[in-house]
PDB file of N, CA and C in Angstrom:
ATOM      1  N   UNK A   1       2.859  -1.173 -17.248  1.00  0.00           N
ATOM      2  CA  UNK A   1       3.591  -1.859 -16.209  1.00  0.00           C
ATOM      3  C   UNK A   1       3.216  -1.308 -14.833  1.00  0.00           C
ATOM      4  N   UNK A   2       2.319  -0.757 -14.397  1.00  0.00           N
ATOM      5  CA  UNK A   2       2.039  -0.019 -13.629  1.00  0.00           C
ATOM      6  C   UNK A   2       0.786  -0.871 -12.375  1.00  0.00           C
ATOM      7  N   UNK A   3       0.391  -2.298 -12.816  1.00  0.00           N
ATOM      8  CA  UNK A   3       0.156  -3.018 -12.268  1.00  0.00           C
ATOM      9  C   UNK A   3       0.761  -4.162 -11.744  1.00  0.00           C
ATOM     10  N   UNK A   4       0.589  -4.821 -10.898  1.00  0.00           N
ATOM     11  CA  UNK A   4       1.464  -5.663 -10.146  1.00  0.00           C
ATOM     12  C   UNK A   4       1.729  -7.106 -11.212  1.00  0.00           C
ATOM     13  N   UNK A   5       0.473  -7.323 -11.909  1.00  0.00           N
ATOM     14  CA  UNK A   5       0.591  -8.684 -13.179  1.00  0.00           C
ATOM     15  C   UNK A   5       1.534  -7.645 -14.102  1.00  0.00           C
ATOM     16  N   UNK A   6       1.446  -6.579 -14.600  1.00  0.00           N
ATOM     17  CA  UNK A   6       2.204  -6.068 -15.478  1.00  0.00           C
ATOM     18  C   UNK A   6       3.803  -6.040 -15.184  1.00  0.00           C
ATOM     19  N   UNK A   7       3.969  -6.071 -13.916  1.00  0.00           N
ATOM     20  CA  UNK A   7       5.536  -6.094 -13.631  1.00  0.00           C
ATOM     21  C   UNK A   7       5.688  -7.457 -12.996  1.00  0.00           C
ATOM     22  N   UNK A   8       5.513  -8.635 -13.043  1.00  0.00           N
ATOM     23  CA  UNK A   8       5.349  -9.771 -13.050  1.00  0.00           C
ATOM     24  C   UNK A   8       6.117 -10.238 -14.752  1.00  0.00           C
ATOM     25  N   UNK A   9       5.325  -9.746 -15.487  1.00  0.00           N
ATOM     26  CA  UNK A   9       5.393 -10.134 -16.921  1.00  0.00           C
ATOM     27  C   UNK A   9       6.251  -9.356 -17.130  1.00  0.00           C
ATOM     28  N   UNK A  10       6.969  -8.202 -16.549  1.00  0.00           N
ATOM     29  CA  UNK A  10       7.940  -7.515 -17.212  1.00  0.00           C
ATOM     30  C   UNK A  10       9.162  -8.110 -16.605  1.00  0.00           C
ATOM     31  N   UNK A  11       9.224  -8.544 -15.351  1.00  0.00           N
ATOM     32  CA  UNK A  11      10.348  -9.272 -14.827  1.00  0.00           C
ATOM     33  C   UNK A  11      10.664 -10.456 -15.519  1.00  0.00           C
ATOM     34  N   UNK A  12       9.523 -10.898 -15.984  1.00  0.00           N
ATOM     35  CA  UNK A  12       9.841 -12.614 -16.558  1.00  0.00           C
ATOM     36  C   UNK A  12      10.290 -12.642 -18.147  1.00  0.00           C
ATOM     37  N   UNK A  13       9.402 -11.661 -18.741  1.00  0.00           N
ATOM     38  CA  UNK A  13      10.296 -11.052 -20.276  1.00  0.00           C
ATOM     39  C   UNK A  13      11.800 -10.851 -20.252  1.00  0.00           C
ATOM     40  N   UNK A  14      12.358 -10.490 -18.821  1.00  0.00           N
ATOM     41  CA  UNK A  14      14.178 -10.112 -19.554  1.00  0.00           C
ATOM     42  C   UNK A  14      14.497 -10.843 -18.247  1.00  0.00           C
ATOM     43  N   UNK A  15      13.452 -11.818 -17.564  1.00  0.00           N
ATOM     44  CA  UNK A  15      14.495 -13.076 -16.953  1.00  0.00           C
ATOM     45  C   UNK A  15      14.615 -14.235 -17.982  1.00  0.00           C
ATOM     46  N   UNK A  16      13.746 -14.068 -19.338  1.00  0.00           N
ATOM     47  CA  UNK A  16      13.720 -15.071 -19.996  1.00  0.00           C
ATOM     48  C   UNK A  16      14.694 -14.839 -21.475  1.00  0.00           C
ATOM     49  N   UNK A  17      15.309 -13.059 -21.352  1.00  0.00           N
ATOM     50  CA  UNK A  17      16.466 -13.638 -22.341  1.00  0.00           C
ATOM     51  C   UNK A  17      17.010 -13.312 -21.617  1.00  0.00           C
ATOM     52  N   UNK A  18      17.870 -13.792 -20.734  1.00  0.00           N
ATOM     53  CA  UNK A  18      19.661 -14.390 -20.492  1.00  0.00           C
ATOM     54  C   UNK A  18      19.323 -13.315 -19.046  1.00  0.00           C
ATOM     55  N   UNK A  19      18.583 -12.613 -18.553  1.00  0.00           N
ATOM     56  CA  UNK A  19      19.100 -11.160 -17.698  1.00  0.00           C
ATOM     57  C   UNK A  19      18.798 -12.223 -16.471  1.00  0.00           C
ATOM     58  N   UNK A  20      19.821 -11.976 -15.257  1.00  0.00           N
ATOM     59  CA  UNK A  20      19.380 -13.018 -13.561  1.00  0.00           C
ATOM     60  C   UNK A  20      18.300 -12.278 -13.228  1.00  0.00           C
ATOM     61  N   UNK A  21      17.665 -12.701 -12.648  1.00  0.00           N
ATOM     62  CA  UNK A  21      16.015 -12.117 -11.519  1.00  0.00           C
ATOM     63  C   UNK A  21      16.766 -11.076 -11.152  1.00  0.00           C
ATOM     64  N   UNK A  22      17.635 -11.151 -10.443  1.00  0.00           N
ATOM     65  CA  UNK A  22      18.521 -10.072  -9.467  1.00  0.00           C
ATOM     66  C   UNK A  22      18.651  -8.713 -10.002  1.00  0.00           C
ATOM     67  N   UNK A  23      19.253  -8.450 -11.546  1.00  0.00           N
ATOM     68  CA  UNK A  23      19.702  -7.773 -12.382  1.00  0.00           C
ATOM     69  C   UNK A  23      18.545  -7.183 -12.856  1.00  0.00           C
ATOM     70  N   UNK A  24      17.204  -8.271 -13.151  1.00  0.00           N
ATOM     71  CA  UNK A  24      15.579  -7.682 -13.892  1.00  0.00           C
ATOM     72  C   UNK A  24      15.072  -6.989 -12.600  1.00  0.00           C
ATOM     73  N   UNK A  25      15.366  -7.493 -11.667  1.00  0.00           N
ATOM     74  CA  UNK A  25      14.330  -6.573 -10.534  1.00  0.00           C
ATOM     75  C   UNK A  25      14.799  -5.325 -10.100  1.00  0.00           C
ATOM     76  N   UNK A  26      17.072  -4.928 -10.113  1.00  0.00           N
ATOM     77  CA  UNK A  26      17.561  -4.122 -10.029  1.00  0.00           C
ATOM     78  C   UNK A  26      16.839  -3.286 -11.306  1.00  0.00           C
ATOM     79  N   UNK A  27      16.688  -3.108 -12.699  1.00  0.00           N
ATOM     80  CA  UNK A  27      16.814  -2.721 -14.316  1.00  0.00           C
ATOM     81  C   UNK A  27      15.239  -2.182 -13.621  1.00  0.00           C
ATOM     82  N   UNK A  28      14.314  -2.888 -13.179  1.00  0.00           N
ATOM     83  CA  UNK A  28      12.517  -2.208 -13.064  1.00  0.00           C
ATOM     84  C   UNK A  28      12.752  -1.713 -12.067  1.00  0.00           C
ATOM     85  N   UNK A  29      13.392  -1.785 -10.819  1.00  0.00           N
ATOM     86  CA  UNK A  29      13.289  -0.933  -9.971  1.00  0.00           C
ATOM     87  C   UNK A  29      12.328  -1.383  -8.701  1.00  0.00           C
ATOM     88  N   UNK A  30      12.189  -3.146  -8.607  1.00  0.00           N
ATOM     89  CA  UNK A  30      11.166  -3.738  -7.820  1.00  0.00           C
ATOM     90  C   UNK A  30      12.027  -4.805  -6.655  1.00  0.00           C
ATOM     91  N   UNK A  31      11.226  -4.633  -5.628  1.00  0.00           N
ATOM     92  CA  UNK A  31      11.797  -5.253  -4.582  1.00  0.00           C
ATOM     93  C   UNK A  31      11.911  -6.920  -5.326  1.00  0.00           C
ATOM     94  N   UNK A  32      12.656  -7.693  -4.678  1.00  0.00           N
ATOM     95  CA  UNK A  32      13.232  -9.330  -5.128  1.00  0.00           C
ATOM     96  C   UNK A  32      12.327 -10.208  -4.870  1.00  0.00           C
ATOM     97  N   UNK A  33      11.279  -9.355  -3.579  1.00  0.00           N
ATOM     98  CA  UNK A  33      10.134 -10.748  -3.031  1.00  0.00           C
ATOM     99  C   UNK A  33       9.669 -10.894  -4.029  1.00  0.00           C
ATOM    100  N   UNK A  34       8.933  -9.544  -5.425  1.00  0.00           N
ATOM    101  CA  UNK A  34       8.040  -9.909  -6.366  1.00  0.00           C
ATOM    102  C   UNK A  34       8.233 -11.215  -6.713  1.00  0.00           C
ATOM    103  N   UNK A  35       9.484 -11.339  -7.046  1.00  0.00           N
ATOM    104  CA  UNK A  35       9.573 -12.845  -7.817  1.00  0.00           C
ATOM    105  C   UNK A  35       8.809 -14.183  -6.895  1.00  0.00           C
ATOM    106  N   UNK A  36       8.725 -14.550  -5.891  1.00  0.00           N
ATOM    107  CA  UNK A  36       8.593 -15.906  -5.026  1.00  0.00           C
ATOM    108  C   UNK A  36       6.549 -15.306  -4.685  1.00  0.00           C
ATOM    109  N   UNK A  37       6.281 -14.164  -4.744  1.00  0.00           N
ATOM    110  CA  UNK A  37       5.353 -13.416  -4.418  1.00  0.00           C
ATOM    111  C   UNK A  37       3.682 -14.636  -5.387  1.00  0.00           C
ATOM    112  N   UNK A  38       2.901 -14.870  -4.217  1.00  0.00           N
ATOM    113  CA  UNK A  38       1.877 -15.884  -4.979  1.00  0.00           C
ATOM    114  C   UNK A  38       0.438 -15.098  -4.409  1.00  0.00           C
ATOM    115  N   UNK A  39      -0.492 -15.205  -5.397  1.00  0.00           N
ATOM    116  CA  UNK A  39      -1.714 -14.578  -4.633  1.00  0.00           C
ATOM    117  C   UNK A  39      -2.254 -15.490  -4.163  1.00  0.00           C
ATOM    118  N   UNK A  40      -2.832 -14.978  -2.805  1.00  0.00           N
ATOM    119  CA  UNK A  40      -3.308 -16.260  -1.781  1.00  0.00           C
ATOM    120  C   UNK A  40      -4.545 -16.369  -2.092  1.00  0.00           C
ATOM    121  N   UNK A  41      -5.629 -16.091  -2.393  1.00  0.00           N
ATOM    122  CA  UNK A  41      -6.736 -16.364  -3.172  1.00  0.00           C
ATOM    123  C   UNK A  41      -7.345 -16.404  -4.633  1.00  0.00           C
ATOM    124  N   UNK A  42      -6.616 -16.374  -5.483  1.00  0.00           N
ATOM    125  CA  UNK A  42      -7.026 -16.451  -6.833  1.00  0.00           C
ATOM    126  C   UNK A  42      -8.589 -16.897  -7.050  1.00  0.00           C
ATOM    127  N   UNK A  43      -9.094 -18.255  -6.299  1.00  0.00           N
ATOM    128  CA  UNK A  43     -10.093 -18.845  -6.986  1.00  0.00           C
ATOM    129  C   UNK A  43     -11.557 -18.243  -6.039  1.00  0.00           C
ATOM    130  N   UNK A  44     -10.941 -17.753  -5.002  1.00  0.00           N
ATOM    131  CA  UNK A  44     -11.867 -16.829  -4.546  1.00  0.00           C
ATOM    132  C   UNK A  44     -12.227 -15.644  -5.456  1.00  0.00           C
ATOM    133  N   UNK A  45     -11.328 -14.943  -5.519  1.00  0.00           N
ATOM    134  CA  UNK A  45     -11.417 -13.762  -6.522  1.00  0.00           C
ATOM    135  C   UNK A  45     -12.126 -14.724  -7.998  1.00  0.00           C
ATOM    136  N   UNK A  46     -11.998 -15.346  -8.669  1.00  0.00           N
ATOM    137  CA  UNK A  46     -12.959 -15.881  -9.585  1.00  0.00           C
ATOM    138  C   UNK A  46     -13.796 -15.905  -9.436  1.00  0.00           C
ATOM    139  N   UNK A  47     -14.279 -16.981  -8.741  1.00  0.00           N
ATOM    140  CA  UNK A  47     -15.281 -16.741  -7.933  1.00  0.00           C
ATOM    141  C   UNK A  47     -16.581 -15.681  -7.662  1.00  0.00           C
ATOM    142  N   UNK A  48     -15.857 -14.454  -7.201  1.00  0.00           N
ATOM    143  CA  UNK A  48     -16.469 -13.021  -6.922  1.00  0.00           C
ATOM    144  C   UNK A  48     -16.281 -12.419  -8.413  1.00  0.00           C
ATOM    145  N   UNK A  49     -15.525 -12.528  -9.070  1.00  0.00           N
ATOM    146  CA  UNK A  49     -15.159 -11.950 -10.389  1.00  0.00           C
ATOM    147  C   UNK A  49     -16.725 -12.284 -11.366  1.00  0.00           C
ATOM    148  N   UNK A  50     -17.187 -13.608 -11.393  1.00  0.00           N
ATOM    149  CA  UNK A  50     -18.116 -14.354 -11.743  1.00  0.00           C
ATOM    150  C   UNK A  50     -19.538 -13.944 -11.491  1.00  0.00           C
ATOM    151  N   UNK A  51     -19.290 -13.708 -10.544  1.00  0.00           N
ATOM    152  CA  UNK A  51     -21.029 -13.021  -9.757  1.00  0.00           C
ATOM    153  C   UNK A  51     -20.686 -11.940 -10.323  1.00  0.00           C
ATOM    154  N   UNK A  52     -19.938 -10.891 -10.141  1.00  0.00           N
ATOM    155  CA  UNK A  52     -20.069  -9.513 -10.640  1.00  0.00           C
ATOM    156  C   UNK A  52     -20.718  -9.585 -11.944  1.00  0.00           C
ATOM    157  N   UNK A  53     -19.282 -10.549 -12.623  1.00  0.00           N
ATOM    158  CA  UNK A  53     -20.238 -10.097 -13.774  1.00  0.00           C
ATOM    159  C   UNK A  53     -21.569 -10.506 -14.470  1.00  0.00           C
ATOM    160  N   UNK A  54     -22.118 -11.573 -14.248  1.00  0.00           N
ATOM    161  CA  UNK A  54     -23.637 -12.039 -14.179  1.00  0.00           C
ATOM    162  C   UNK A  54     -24.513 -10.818 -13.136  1.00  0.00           C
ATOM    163  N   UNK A  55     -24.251 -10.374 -12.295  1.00  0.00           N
ATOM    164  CA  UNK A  55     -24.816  -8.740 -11.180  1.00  0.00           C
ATOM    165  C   UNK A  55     -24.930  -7.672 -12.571  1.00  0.00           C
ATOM    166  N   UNK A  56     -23.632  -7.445 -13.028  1.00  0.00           N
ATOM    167  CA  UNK A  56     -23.935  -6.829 -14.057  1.00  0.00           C
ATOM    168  C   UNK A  56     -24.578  -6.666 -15.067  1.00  0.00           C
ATOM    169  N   UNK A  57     -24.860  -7.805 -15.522  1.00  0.00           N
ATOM    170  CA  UNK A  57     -25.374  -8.201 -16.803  1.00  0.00           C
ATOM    171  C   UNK A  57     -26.946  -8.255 -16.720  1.00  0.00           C
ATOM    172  N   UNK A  58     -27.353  -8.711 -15.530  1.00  0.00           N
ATOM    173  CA  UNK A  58     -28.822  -8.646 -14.977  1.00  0.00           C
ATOM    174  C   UNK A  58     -29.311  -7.569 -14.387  1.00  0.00           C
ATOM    175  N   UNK A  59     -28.287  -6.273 -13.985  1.00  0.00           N
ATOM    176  CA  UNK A  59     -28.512  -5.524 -13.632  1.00  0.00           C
ATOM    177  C   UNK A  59     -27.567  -4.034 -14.021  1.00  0.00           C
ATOM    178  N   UNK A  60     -27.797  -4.114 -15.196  1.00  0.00           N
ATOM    179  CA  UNK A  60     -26.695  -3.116 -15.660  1.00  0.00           C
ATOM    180  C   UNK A  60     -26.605  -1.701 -14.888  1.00  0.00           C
ATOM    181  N   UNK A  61     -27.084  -0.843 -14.802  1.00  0.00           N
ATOM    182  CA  UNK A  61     -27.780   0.264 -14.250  1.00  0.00           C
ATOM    183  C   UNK A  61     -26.952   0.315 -12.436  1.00  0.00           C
ATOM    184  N   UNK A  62     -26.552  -0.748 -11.706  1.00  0.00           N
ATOM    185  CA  UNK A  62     -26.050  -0.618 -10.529  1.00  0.00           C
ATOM    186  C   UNK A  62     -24.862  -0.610 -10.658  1.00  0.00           C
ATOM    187  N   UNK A  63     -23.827   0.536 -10.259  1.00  0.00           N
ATOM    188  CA  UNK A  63     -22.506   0.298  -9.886  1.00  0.00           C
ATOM    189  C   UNK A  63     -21.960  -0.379  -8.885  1.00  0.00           C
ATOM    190  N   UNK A  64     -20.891  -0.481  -8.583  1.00  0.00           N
ATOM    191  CA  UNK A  64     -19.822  -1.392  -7.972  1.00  0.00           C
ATOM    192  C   UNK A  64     -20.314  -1.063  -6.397  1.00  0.00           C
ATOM    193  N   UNK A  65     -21.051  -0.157  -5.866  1.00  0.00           N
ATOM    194  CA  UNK A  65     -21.442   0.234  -4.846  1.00  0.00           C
ATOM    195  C   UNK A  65     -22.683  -0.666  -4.199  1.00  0.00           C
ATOM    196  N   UNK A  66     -23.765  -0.625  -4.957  1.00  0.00           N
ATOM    197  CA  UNK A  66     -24.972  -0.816  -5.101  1.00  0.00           C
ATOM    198  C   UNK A  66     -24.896  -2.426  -5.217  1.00  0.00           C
ATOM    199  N   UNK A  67     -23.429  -3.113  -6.121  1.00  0.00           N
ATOM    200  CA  UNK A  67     -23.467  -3.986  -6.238  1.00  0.00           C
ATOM    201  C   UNK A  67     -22.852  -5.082  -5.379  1.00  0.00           C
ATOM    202  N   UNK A  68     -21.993  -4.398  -4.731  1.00  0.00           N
ATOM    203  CA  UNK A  68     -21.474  -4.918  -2.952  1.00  0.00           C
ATOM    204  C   UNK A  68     -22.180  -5.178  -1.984  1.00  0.00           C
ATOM    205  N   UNK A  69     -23.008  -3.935  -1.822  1.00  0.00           N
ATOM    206  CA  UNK A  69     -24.333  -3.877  -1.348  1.00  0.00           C
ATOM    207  C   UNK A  69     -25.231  -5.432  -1.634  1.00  0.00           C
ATOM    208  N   UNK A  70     -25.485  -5.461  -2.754  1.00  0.00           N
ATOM    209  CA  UNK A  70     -26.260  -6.675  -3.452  1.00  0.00           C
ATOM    210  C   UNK A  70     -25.751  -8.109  -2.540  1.00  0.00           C
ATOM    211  N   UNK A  71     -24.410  -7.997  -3.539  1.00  0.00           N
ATOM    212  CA  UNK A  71     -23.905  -9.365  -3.123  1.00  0.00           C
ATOM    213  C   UNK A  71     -23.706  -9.692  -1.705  1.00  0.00           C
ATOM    214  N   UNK A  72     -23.395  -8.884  -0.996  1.00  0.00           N
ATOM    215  CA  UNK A  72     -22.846  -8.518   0.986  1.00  0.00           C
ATOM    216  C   UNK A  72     -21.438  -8.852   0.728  1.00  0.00           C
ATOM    217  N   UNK A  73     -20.734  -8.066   0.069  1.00  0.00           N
ATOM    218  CA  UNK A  73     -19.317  -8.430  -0.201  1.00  0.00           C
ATOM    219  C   UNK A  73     -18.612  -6.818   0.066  1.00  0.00           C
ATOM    220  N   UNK A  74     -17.684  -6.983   0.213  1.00  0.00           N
ATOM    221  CA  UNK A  74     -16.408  -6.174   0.858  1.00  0.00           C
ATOM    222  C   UNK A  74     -16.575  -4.801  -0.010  1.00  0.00           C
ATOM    223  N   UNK A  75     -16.546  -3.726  -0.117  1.00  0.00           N
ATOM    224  CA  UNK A  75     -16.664  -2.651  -0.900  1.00  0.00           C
ATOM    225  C   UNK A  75     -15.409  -2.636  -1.565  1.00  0.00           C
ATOM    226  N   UNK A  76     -14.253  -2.800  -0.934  1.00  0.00           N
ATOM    227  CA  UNK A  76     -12.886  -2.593  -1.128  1.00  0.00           C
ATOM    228  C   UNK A  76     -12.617  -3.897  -2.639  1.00  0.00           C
ATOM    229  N   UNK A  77     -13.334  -5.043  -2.000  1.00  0.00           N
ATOM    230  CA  UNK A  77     -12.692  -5.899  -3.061  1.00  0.00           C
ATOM    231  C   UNK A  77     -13.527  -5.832  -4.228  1.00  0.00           C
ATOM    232  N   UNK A  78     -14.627  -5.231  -3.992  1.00  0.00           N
ATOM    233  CA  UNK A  78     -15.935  -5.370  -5.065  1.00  0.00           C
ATOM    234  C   UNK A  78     -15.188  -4.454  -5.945  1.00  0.00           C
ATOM    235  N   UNK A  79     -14.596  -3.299  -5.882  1.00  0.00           N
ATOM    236  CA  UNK A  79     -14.300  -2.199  -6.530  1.00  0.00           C
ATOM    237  C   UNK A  79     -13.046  -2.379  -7.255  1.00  0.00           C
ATOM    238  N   UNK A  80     -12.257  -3.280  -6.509  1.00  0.00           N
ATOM    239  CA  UNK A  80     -10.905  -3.400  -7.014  1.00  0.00           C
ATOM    240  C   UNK A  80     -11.392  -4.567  -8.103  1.00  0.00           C
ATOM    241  N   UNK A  81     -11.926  -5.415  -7.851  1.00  0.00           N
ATOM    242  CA  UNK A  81     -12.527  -6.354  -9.141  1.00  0.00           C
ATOM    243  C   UNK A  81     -12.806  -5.715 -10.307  1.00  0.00           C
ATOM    244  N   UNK A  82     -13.493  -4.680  -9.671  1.00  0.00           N
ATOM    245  CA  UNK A  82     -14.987  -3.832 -10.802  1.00  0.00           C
ATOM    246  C   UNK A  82     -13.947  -3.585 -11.835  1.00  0.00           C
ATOM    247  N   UNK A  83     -12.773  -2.902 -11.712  1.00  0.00           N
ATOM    248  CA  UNK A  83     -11.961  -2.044 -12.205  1.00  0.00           C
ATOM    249  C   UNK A  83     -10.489  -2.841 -12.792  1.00  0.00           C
ATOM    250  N   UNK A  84     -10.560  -4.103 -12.161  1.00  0.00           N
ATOM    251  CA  UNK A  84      -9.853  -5.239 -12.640  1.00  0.00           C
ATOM    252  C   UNK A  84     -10.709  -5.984 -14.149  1.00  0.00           C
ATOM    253  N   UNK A  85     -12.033  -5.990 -13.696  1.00  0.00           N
ATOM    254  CA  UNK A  85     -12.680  -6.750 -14.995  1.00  0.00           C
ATOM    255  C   UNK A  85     -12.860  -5.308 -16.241  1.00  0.00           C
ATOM    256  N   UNK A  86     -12.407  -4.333 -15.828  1.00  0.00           N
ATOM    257  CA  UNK A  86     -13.354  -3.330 -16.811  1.00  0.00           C
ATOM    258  C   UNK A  86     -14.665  -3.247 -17.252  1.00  0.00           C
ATOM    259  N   UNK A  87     -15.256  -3.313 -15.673  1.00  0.00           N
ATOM    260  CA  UNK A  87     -16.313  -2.708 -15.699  1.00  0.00           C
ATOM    261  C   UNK A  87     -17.073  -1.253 -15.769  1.00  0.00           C
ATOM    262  N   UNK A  88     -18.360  -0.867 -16.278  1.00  0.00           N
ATOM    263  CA  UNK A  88     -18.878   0.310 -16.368  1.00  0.00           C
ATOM    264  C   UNK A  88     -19.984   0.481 -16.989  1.00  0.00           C
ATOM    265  N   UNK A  89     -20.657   1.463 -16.115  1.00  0.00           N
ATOM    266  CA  UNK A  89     -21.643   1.803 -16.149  1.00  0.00           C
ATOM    267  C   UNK A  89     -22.291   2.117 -17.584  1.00  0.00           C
ATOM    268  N   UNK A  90     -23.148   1.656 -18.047  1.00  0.00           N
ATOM    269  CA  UNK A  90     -23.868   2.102 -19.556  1.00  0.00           C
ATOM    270  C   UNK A  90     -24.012   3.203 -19.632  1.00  0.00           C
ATOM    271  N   UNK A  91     -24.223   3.896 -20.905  1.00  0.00           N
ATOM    272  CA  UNK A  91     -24.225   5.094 -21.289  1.00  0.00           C
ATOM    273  C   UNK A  91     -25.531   5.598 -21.405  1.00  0.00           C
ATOM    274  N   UNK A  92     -25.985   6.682 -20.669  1.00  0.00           N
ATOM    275  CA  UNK A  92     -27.857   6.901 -20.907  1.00  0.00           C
ATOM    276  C   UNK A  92     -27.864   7.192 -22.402  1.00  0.00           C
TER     277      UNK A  92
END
């Protein structure tokens, strides 16, 4: 639960037997916006999610660094993807 989809799904599990939003977000310990809370780019992030992993696959051997680099994409989001898709480096 320690990710933001993970407490998403944990709010909606005990808003969906009988508990109010109010009561599930008091019980986890999460501010109330979570609930109304929408990601403003999803299909972007696909998108970039998509290239990574075809970058990867054609180029196994480059990390998330090398591979930002590649694409000319954001270091910040390349990495947070990298680590969103479970990506990693092959084993020599």
């Amino acid at each position: 639960m320690s990710t933001p989809l993970g407490r998403r799904r944990a709010l909606e599990a005990l808003s969906g037997r009988g508990l109010s939003e109010r009561s599930a977000c008091r019980y986890l310990g999460l501010g109330r916006r979570v609930t109304g809370y929408e990601l403003r780019q999803p299909a972007k992030d696909k998108t970039l999610g998509d290239r990574l992993m075809g970058s990867s696959q054609a180029l196994p051997r480059f990390g998330y660094r090398r591979t930002a680099l590649r694409l000319d994409v954001s270091l910040c989001r390349v990495r947070r993807l990298w680590k969103q898709l479970g990506l990693q480096l092959p084993r020599r």
